[in-house]
ModelCIF file with pLDDT and N, C-alpha, C, O atoms, coordinates in Angstrom:
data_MODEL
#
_entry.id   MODEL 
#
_entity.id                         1 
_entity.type                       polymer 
_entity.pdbx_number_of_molecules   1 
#
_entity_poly.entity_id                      1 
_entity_poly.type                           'polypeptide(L)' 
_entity_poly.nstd_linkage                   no 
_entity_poly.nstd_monomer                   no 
_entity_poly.pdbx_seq_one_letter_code       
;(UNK)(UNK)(UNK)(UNK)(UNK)(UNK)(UNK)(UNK)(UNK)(UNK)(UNK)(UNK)(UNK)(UNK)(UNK)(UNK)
(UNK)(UNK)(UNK)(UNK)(UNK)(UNK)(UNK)(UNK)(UNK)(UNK)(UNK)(UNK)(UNK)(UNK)(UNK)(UNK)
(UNK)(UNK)(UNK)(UNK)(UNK)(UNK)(UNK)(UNK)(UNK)(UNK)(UNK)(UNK)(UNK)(UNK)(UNK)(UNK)
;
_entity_poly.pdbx_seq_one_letter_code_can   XXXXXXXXXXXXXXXXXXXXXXXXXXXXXXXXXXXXXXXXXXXXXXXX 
_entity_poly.pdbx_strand_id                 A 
#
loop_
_entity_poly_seq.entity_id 
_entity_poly_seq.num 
_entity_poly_seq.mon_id 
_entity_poly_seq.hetero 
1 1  UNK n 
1 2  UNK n 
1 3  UNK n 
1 4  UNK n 
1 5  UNK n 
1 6  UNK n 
1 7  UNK n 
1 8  UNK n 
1 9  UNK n 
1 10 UNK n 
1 11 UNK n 
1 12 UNK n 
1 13 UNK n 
1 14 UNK n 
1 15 UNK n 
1 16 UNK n 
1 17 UNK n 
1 18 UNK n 
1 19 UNK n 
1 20 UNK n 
1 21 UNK n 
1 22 UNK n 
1 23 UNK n 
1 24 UNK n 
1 25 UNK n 
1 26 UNK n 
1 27 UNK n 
1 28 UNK n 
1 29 UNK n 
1 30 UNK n 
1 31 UNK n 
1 32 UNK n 
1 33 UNK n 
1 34 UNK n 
1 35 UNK n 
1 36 UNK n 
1 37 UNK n 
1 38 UNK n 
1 39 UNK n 
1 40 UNK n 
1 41 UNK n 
1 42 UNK n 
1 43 UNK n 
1 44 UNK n 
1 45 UNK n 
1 46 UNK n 
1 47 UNK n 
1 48 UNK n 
#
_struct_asym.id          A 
_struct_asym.entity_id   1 
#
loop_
_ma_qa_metric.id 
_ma_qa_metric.mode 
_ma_qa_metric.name 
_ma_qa_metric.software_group_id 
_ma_qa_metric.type 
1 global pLDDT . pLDDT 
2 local  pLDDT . pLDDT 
#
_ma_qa_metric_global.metric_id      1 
_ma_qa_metric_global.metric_value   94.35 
_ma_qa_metric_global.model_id       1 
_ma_qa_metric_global.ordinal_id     1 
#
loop_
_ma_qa_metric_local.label_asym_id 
_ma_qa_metric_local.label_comp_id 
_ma_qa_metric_local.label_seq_id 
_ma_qa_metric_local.metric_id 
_ma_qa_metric_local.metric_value 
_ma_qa_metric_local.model_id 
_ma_qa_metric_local.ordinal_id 
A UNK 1  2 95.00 1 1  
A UNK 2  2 95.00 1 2  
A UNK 3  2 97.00 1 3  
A UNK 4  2 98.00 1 4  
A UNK 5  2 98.00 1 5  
A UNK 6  2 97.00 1 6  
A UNK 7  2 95.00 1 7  
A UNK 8  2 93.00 1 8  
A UNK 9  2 89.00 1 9  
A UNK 10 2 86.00 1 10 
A UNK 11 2 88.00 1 11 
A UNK 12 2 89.00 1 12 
A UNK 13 2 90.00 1 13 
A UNK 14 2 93.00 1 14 
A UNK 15 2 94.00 1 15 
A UNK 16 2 94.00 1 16 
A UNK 17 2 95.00 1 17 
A UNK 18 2 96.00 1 18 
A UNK 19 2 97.00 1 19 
A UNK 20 2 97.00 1 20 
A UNK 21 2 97.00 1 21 
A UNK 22 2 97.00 1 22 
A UNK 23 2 97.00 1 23 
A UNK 24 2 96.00 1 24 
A UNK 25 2 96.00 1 25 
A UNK 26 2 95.00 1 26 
A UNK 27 2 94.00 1 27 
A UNK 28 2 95.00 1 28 
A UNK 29 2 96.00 1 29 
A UNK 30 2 97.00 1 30 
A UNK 31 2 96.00 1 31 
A UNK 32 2 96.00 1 32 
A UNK 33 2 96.00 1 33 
A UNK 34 2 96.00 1 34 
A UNK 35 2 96.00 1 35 
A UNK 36 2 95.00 1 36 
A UNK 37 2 95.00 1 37 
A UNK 38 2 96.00 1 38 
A UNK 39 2 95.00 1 39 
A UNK 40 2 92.00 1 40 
A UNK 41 2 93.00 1 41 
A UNK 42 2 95.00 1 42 
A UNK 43 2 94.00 1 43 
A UNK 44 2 94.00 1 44 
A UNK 45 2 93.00 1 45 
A UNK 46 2 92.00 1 46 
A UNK 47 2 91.00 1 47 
A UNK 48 2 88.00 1 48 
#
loop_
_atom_site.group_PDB 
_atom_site.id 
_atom_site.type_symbol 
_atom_site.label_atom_id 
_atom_site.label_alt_id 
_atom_site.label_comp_id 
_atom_site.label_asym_id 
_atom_site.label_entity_id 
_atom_site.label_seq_id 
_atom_site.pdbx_PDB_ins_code 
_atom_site.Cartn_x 
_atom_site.Cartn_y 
_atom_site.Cartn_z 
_atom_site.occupancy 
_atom_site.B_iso_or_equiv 
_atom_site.pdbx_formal_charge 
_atom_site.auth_seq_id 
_atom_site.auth_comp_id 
_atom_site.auth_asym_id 
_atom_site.auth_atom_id 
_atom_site.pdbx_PDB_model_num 
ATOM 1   N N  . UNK A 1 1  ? 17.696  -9.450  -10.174 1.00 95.00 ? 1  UNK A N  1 
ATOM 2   C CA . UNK A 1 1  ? 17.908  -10.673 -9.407  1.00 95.00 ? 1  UNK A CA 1 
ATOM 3   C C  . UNK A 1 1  ? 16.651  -11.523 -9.283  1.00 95.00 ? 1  UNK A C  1 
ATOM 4   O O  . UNK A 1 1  ? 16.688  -12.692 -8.899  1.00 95.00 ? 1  UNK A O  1 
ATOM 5   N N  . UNK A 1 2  ? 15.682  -10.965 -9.582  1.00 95.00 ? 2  UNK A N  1 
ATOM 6   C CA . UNK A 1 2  ? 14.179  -11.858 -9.823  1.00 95.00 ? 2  UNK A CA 1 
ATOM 7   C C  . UNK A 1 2  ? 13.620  -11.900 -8.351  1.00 95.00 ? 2  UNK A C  1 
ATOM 8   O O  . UNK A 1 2  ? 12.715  -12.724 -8.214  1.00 95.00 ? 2  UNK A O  1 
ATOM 9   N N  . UNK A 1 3  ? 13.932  -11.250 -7.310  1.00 97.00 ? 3  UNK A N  1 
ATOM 10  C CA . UNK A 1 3  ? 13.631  -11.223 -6.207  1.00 97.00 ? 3  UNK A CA 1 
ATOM 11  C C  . UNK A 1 3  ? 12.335  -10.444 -5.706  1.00 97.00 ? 3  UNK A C  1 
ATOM 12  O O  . UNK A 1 3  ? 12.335  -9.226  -5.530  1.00 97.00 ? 3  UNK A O  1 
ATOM 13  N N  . UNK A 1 4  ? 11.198  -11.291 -5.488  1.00 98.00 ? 4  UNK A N  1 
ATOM 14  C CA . UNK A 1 4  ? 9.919   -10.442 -4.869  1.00 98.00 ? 4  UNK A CA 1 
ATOM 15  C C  . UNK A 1 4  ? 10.085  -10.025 -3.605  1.00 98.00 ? 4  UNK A C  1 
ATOM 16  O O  . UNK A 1 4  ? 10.360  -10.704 -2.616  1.00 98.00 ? 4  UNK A O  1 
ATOM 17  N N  . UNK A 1 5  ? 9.902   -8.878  -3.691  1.00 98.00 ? 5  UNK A N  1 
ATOM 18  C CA . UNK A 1 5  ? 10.150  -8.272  -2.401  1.00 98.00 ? 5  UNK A CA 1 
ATOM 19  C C  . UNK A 1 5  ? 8.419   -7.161  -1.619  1.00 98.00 ? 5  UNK A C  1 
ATOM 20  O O  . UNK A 1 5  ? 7.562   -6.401  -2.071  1.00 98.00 ? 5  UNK A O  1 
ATOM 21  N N  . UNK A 1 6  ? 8.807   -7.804  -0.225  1.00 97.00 ? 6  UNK A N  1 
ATOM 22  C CA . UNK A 1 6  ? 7.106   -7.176  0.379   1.00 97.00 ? 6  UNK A CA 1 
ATOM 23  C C  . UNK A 1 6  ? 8.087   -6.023  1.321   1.00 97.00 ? 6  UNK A C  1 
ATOM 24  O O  . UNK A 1 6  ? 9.142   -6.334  1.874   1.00 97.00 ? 6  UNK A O  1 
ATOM 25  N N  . UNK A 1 7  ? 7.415   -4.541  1.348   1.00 95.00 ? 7  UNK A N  1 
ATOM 26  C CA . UNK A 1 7  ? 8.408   -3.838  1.831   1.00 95.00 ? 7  UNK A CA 1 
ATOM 27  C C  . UNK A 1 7  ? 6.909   -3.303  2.588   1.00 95.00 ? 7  UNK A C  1 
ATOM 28  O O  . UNK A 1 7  ? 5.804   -3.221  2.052   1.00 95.00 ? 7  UNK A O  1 
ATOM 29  N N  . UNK A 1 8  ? 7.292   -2.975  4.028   1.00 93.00 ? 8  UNK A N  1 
ATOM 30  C CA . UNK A 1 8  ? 7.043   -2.466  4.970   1.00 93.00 ? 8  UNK A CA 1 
ATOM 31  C C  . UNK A 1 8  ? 7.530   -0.704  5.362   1.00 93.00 ? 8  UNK A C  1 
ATOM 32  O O  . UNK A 1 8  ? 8.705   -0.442  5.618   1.00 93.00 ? 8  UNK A O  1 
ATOM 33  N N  . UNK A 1 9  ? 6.705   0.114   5.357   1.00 89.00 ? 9  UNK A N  1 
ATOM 34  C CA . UNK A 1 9  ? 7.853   1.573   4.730   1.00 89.00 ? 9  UNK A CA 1 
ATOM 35  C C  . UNK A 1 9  ? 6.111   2.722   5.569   1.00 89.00 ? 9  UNK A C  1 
ATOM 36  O O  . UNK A 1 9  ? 4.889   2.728   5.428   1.00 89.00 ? 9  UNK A O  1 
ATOM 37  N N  . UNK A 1 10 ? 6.959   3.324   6.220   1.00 86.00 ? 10 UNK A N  1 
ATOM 38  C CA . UNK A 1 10 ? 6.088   4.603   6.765   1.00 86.00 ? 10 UNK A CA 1 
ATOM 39  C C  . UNK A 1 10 ? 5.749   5.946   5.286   1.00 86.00 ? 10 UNK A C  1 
ATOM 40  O O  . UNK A 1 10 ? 4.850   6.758   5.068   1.00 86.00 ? 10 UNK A O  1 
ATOM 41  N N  . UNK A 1 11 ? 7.020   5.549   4.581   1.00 88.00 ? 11 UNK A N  1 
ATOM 42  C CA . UNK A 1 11 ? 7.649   6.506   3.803   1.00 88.00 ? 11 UNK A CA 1 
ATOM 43  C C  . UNK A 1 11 ? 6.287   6.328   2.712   1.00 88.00 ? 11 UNK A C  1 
ATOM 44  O O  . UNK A 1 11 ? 5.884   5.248   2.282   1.00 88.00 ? 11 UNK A O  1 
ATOM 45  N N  . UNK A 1 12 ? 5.896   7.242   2.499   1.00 89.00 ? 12 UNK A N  1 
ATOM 46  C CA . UNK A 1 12 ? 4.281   7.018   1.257   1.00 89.00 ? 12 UNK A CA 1 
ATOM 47  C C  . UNK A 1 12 ? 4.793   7.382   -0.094  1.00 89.00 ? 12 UNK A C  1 
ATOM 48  O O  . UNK A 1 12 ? 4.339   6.873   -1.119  1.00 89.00 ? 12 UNK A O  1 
ATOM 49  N N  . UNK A 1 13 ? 5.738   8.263   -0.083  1.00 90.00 ? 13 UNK A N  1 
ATOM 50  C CA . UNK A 1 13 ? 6.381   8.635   -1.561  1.00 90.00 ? 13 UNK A CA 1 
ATOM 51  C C  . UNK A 1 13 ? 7.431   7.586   -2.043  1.00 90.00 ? 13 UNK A C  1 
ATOM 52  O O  . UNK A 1 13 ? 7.491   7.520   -3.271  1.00 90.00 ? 13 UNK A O  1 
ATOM 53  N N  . UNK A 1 14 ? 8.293   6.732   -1.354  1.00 93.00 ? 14 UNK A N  1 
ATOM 54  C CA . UNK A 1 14 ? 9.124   5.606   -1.616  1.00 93.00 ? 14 UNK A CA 1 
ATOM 55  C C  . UNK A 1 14 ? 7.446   4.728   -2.071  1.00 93.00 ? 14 UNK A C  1 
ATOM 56  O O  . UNK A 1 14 ? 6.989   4.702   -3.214  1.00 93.00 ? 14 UNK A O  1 
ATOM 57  N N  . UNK A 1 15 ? 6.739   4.040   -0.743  1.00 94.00 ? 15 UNK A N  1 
ATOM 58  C CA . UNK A 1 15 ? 6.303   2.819   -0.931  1.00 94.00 ? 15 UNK A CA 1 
ATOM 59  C C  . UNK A 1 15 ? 5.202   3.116   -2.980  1.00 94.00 ? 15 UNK A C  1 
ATOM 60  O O  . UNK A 1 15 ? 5.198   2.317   -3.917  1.00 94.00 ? 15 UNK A O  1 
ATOM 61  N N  . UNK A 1 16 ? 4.597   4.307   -2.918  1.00 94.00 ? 16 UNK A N  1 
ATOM 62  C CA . UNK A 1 16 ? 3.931   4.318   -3.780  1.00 94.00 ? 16 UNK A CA 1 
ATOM 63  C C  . UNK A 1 16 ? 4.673   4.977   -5.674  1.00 94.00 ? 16 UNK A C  1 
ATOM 64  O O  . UNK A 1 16 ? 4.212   5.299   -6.769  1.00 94.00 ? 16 UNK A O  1 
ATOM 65  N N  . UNK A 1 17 ? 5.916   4.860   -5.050  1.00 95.00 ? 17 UNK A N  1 
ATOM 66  C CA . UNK A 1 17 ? 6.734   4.983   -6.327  1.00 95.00 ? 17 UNK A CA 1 
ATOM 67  C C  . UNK A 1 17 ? 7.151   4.011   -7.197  1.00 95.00 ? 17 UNK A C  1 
ATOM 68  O O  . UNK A 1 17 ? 7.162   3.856   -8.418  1.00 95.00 ? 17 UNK A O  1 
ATOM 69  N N  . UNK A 1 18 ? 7.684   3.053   -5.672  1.00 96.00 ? 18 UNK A N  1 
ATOM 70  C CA . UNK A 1 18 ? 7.919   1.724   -6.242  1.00 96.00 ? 18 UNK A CA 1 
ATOM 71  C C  . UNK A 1 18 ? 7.117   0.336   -6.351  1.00 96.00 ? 18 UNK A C  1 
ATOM 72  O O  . UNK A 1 18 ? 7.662   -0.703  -6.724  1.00 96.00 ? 18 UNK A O  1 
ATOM 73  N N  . UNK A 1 19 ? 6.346   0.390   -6.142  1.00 97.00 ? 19 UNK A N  1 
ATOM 74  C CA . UNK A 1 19 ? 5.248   -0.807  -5.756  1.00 97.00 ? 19 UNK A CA 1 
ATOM 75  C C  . UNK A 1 19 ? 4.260   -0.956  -6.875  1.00 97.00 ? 19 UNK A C  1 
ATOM 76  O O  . UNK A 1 19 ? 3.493   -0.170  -7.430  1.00 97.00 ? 19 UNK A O  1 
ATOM 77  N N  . UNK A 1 20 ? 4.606   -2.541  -7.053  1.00 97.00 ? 20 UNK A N  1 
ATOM 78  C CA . UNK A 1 20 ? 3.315   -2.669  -8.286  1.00 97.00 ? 20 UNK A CA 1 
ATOM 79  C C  . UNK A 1 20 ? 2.226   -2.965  -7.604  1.00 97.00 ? 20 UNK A C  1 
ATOM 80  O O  . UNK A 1 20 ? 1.149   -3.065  -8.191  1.00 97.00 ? 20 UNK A O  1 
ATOM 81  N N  . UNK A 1 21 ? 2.343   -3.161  -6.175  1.00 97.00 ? 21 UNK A N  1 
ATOM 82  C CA . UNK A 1 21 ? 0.619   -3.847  -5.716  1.00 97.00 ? 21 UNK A CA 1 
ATOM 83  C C  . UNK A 1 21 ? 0.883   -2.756  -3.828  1.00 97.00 ? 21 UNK A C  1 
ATOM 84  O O  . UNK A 1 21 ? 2.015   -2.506  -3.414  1.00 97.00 ? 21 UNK A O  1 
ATOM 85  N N  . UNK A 1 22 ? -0.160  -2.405  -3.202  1.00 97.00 ? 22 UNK A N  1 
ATOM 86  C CA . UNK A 1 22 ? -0.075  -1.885  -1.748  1.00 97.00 ? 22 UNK A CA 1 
ATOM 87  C C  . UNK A 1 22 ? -1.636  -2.598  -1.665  1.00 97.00 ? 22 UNK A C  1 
ATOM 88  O O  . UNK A 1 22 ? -2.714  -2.671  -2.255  1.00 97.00 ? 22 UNK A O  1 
ATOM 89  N N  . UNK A 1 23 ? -0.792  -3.117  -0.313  1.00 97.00 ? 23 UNK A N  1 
ATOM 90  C CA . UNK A 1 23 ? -1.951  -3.626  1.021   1.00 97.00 ? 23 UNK A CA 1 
ATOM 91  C C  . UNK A 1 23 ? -1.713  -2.703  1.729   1.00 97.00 ? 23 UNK A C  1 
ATOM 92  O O  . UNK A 1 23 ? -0.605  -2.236  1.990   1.00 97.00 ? 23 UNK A O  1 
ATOM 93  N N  . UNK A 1 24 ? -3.301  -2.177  2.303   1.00 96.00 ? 24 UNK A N  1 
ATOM 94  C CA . UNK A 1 24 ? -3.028  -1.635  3.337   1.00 96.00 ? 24 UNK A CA 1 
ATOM 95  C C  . UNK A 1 24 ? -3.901  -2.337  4.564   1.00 96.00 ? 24 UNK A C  1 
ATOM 96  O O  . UNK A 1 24 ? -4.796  -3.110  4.225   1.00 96.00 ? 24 UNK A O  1 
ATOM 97  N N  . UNK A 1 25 ? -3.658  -2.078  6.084   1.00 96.00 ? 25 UNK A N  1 
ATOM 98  C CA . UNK A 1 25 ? -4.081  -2.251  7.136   1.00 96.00 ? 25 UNK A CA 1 
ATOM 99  C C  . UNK A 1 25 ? -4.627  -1.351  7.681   1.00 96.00 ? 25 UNK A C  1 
ATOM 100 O O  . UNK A 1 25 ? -4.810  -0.392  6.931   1.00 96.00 ? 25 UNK A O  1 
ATOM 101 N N  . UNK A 1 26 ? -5.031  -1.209  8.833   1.00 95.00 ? 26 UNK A N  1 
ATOM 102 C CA . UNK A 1 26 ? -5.983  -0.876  9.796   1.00 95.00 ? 26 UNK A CA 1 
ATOM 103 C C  . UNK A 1 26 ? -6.155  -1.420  11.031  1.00 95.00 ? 26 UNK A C  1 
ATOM 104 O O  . UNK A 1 26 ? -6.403  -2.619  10.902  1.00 95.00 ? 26 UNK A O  1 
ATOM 105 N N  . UNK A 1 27 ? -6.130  -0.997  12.439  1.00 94.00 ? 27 UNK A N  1 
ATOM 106 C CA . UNK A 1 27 ? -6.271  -1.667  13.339  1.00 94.00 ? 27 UNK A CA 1 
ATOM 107 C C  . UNK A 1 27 ? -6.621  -3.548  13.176  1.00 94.00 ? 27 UNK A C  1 
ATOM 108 O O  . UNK A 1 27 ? -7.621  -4.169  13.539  1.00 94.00 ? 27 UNK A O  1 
ATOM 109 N N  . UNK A 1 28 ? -5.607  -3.949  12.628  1.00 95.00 ? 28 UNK A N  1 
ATOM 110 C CA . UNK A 1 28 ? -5.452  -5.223  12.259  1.00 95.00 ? 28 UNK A CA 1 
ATOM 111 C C  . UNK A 1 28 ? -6.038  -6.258  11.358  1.00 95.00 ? 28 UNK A C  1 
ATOM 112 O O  . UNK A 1 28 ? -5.947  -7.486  11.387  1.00 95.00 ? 28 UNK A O  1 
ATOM 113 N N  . UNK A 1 29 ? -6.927  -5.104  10.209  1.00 96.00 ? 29 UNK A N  1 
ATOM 114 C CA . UNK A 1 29 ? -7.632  -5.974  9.510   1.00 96.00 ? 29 UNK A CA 1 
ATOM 115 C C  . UNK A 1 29 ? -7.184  -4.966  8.164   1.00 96.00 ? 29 UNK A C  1 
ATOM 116 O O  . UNK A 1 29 ? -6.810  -3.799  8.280   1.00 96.00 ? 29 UNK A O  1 
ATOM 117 N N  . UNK A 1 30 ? -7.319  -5.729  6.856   1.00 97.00 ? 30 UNK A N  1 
ATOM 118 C CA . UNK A 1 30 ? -7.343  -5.394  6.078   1.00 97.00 ? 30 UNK A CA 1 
ATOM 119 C C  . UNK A 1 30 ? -8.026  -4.385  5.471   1.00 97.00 ? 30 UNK A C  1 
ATOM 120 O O  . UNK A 1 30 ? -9.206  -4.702  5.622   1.00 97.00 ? 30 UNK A O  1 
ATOM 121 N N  . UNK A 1 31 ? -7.978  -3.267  4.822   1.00 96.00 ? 31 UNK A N  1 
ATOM 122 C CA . UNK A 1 31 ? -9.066  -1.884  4.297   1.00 96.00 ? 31 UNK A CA 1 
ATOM 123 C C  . UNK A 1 31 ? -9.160  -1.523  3.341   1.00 96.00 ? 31 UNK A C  1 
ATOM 124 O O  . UNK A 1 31 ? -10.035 -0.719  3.021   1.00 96.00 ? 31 UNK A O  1 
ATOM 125 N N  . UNK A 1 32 ? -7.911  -2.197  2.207   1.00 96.00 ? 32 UNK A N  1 
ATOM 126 C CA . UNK A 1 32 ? -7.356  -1.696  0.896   1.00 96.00 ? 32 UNK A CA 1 
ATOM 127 C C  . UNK A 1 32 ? -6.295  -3.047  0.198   1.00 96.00 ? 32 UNK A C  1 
ATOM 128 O O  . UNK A 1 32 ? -5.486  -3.707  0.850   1.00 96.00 ? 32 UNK A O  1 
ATOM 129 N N  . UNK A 1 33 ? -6.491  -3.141  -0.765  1.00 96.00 ? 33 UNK A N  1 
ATOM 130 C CA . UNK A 1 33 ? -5.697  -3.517  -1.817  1.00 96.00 ? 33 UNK A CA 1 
ATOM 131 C C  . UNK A 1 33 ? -5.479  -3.194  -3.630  1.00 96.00 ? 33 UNK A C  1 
ATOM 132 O O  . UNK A 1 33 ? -6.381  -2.722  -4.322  1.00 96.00 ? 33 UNK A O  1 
ATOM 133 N N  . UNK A 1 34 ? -4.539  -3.448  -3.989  1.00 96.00 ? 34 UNK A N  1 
ATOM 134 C CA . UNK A 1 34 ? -4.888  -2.694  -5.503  1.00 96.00 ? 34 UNK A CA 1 
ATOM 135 C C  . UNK A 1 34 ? -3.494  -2.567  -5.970  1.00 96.00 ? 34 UNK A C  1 
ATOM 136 O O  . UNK A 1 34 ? -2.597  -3.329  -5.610  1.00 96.00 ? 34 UNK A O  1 
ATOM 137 N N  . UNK A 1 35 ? -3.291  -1.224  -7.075  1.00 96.00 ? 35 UNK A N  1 
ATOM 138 C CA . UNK A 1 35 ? -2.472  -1.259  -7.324  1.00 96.00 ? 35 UNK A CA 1 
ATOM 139 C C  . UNK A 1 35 ? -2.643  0.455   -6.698  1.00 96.00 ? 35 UNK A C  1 
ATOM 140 O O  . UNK A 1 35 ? -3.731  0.978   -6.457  1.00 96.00 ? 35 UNK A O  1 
ATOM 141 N N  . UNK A 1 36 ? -1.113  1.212   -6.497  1.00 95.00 ? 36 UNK A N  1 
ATOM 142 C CA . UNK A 1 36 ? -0.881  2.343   -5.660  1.00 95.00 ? 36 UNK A CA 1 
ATOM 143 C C  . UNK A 1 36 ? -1.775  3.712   -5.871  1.00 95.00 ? 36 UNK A C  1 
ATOM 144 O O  . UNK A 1 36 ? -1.741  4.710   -5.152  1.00 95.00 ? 36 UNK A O  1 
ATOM 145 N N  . UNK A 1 37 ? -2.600  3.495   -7.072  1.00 95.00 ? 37 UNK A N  1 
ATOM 146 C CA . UNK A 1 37 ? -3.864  4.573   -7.371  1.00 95.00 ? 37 UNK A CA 1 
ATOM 147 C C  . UNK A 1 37 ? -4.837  4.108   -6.973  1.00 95.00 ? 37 UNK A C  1 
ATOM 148 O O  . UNK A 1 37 ? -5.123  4.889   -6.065  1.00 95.00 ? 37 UNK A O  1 
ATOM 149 N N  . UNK A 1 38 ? -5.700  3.259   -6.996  1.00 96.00 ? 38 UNK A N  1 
ATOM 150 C CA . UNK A 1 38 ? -6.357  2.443   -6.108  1.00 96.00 ? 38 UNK A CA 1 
ATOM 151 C C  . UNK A 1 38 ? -6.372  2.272   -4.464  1.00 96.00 ? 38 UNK A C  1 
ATOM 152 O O  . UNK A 1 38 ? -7.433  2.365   -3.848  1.00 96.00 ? 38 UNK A O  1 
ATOM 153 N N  . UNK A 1 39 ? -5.066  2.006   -3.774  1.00 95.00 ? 39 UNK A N  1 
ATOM 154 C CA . UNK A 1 39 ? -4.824  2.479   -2.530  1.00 95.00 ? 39 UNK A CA 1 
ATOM 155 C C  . UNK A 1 39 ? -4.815  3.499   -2.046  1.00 95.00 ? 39 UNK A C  1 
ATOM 156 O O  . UNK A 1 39 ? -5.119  3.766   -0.883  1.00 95.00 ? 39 UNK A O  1 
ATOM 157 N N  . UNK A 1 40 ? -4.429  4.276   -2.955  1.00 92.00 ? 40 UNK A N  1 
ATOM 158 C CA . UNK A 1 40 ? -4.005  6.058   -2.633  1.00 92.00 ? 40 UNK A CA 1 
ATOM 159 C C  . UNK A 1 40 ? -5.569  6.903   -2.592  1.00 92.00 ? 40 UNK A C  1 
ATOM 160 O O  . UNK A 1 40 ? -5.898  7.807   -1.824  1.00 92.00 ? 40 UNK A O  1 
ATOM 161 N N  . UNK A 1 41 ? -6.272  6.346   -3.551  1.00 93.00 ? 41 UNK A N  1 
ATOM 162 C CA . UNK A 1 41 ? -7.933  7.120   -3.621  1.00 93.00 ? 41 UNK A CA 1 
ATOM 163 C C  . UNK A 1 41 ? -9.097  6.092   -3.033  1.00 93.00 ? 41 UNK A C  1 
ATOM 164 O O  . UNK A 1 41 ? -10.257 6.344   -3.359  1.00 93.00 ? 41 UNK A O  1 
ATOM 165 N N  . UNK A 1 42 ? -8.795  4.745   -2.033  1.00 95.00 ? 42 UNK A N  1 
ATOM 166 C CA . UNK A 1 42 ? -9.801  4.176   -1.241  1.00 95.00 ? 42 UNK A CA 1 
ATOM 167 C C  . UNK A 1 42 ? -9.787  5.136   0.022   1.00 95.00 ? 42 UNK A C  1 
ATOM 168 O O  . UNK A 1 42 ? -8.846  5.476   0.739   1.00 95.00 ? 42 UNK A O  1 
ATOM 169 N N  . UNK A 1 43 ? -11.398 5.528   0.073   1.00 94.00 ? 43 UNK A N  1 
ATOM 170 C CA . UNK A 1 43 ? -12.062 6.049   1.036   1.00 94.00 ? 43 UNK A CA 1 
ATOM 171 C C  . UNK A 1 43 ? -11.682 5.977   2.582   1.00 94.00 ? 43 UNK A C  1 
ATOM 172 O O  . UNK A 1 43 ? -11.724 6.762   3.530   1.00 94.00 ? 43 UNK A O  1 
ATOM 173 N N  . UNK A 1 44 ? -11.209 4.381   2.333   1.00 94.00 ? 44 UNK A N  1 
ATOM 174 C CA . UNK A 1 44 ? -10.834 3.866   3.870   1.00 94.00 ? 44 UNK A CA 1 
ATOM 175 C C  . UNK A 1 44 ? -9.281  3.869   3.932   1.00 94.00 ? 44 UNK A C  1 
ATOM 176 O O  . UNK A 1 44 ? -8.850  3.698   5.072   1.00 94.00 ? 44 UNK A O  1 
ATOM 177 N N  . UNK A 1 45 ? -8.371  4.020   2.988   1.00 93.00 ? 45 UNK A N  1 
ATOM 178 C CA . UNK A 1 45 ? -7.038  4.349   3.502   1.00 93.00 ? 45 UNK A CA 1 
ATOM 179 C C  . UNK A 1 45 ? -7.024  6.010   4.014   1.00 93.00 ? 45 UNK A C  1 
ATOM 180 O O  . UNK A 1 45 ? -6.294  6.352   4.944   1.00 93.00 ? 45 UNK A O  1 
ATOM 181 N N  . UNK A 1 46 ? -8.098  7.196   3.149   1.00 92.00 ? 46 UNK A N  1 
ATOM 182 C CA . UNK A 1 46 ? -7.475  8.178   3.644   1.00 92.00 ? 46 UNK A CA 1 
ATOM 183 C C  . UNK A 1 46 ? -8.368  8.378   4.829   1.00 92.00 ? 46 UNK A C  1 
ATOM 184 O O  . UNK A 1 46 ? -8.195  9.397   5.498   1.00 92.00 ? 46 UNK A O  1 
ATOM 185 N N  . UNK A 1 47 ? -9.149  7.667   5.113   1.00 91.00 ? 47 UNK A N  1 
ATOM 186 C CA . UNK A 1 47 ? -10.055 7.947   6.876   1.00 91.00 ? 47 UNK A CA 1 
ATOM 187 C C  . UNK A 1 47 ? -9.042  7.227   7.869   1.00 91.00 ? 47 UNK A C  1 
ATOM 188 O O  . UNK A 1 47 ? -8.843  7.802   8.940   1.00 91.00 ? 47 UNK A O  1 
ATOM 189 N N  . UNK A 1 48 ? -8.257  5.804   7.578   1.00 88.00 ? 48 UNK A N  1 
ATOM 190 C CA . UNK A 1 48 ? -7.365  5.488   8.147   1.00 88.00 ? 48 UNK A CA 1 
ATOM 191 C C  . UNK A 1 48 ? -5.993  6.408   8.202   1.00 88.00 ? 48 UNK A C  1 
ATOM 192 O O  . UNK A 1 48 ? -5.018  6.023   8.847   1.00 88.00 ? 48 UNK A O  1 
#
């Protein structure tokens, strides 16, 4: 359907299965961006 979709998901095995790009947060600021290997091995997502 050509539809970009931003998904919001607790779930870490859904969001990083399907996702070509993860932002992540942190007490309200940004800590991570990339693509889901990149998010998954920044220093500051797994201290967050």
């Amino acid at each position: 359907r050509g539809v970009t979709v931003l998904l919001v998901e607790h779930h870490m095995g859904l969001v990083m299965s399907i996702s070509d790009k993860v932002v992540a947060i942190d007490f309200g600021r940004k800590i991570s961006e990339g693509t889901t290997e990149e998010v998954q091995n920044d220093p500051e997502v797994i201290k967050a």
